[in-house]
Every structure is written in C-alpha cells, then in structure tokens.
Protein backbone atom coordinates (compact mmCIF):
# COMPACT_ATOMS: atom_id res chain seq x y z
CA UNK A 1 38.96 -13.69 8.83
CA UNK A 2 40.53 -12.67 5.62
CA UNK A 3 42.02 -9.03 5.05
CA UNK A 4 39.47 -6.29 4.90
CA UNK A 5 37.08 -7.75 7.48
CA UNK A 6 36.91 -5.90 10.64
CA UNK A 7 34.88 -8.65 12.57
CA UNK A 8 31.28 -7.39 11.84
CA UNK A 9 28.48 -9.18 9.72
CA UNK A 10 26.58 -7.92 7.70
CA UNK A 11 22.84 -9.57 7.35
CA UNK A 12 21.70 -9.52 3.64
CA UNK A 13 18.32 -10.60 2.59
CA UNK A 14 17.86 -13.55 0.66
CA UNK A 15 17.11 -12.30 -3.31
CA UNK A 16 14.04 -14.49 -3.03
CA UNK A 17 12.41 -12.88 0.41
CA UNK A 18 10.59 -10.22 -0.76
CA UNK A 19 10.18 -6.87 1.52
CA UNK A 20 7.27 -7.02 4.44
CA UNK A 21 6.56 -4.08 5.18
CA UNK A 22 3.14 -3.69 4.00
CA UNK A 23 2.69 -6.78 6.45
CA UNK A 24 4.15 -5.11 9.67
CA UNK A 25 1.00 -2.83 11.33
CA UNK A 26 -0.63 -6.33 10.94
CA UNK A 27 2.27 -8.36 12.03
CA UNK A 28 2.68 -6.31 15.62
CA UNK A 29 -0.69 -6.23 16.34
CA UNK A 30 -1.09 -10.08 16.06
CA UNK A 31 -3.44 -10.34 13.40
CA UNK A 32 -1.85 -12.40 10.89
CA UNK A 33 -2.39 -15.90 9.76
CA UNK A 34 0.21 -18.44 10.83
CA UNK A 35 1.99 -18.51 7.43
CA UNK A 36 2.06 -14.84 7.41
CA UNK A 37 3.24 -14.49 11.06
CA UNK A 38 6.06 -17.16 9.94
CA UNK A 39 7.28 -15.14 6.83
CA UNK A 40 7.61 -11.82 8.61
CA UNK A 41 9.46 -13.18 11.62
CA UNK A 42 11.60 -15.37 9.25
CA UNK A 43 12.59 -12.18 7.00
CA UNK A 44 13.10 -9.58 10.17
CA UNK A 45 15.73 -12.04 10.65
CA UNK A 46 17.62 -11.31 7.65
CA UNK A 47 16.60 -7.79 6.60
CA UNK A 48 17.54 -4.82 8.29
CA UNK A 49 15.57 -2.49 6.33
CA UNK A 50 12.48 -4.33 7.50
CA UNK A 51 13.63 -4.82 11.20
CA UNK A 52 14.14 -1.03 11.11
CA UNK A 53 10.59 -0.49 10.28
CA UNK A 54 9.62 -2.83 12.66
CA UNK A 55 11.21 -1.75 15.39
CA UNK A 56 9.60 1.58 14.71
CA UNK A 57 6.20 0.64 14.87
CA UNK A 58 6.92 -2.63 17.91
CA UNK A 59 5.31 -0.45 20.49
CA UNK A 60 1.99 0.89 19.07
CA UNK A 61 -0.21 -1.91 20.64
CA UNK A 62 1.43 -0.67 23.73
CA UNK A 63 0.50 2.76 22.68
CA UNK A 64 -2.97 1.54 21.53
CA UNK A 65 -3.65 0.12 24.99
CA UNK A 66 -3.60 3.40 26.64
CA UNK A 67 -7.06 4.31 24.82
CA UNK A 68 -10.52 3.08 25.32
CA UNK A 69 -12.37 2.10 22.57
CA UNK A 70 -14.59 5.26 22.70
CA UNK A 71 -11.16 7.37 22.24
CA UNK A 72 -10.56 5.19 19.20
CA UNK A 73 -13.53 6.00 17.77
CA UNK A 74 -14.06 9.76 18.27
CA UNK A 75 -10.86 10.93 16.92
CA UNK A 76 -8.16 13.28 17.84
CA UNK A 77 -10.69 15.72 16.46
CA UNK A 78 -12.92 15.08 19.46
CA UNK A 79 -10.40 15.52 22.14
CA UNK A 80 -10.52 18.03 24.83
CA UNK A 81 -7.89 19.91 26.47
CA UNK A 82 -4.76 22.45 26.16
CA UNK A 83 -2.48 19.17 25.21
CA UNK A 84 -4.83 17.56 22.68
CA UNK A 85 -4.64 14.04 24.90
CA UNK A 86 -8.10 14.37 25.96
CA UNK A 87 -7.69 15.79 29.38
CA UNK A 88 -11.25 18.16 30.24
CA UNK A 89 -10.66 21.35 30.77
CA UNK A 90 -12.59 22.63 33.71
C-alpha cells in the first residue's frame, strides 16, 4: 500500500458501463434476455450505486409470492380488513 490508503477498495464503474437501473424490477424477477441478464450482473459487480438499488428491490419476488394472482389483480383498493393485508373482517 502506498501512504493514504487505509486497506479498503473502492469499486468504480467502468466510464463505458452505463447505469441499470431501469433494468433491475426486470432483472430480479428473471425476465430478461440472456444478454441483458449478463450486463446487469456484470455491472452490479462494479457499481455500487446500482447494487444499492438492487439490493433494495432483491426480495420482491419473495414478496410477490405471498399473493395469489386474484390479489394481484384486485388491488390494494379491494382489500378487506383493519390492516389493509386482506384479512376478512367478520
């Protein structure tokens, strides 16, 4: 190490990786083409900025999972109870 470094990298993009974010909902829900999926995962490796917003949105299809289809479709607008998560009231 040479003076002034205190043992931690930094990762800095490449200048010629542009930003993915408008590629991420797609990218964690697995519905990008190959070359796509390839890009993304190549750039989270060398942008933090991007990871960050990845790593924000990593567990939605987890979160998606926990609704049926028919929740998907009604809307929060059609849910039923005190909590708004679709528990009847009796």
């Amino acid at each position: 190490m040479t003076g002034g470094e205190t043992g931690t990298s930094m990762i800095v993009p490449h200048p010629d990786s542009a930003h993915v974010e408008l590629l991420l909902g797609a990218y964690v829900l697995g519905a990008l083409g190959h070359a796509e999926d390839t890009r993304v995962s190549g750039h989270l490796q060398v942008c933090d900025a991007c990871r960050i917003a990845y790593l924000d949105m990593a567990d939605a299809p987890a979160l998606l999972a926990m609704f049926s289809e028919d929740d998907l479709l009604d809307g929060p607008d059609d849910l039923d109870g005190p909590d708004g998560l679709g528990e009847q009231t009796p």
